[in-house]
Protein backbone atom coordinates (compact mmCIF):
# COMPACT_ATOMS: atom_id res chain seq x y z
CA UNK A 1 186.64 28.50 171.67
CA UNK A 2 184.74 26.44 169.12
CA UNK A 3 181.00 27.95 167.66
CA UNK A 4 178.27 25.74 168.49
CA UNK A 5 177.40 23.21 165.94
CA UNK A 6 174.53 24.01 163.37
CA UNK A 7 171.33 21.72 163.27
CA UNK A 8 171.55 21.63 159.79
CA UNK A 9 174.16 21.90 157.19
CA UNK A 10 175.43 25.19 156.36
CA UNK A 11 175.55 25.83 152.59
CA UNK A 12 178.32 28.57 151.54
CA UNK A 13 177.13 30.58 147.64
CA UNK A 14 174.48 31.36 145.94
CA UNK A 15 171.07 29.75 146.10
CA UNK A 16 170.30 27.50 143.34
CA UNK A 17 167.83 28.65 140.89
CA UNK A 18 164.33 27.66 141.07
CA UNK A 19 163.07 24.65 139.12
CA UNK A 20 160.34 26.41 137.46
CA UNK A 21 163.02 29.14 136.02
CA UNK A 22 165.15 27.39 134.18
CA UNK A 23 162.42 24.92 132.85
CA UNK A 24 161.63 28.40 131.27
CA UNK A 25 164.50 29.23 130.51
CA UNK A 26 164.85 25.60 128.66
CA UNK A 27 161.79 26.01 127.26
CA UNK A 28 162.72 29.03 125.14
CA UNK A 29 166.24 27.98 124.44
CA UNK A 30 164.35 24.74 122.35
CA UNK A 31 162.14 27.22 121.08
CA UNK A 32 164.72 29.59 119.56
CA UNK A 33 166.34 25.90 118.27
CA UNK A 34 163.27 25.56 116.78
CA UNK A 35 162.57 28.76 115.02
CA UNK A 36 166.44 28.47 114.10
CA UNK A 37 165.88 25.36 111.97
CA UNK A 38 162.23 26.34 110.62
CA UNK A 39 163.68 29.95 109.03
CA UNK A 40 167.43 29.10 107.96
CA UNK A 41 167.43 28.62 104.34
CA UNK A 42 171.46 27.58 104.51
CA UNK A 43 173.27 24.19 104.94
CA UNK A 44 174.74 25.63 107.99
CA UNK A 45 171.21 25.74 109.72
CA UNK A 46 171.91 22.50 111.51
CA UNK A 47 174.60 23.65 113.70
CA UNK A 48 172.87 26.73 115.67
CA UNK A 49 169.92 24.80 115.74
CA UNK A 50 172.11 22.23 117.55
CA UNK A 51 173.68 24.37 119.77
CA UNK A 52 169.99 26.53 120.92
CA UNK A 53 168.81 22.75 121.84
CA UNK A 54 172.33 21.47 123.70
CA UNK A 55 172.05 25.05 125.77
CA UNK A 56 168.32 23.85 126.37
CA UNK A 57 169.04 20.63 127.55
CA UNK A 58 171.77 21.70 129.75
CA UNK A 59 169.32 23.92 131.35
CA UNK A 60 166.77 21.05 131.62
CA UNK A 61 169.13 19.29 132.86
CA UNK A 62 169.92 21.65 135.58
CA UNK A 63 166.01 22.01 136.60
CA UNK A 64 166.04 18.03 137.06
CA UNK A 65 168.92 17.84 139.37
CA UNK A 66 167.54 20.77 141.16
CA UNK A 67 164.29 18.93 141.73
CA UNK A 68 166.26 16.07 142.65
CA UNK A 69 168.71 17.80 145.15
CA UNK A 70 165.39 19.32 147.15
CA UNK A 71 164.08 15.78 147.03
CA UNK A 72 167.20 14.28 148.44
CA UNK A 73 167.45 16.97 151.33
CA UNK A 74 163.62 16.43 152.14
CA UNK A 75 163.88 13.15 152.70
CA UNK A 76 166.75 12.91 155.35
């Protein structure tokens, strides 16, 4: 015998984080990408300053599709 069929789509895993988390999260990574280029005196202060601010934009990123996921399930 078959279970009944949900009303709405079952989602298997972990929530996704909040929005408002990892635009924090984001936040401070650029910070620290900041503070990393501002106070290393090397040549080789590009390069963790680049990778603080690609970790920050992935976690932007991750905020936006978030947003954009809720959207998408609100509207159907």
């Amino acid at each position: 015998m078959r279970p009944p069929e949900p009303e709405t789509p079952v989602t298997i895993g972990r929530r996704p984080s909040s929005p408002g988390f990892l635009v924090l999260v984001a936040v401070m990574w650029l910070a620290v990408g900041v503070i990393l280029f501002l106070s290393l005196a090397t040549g080789w202060r590009l390069i963790p300053a680049i990778v603080a601010f690609g970790i920050g934009l992935l976690f932007l990123r991750g905020a936006v599709s978030t947003v954009l996921r809720r959207e998408r399930r609100s509207s159907k």
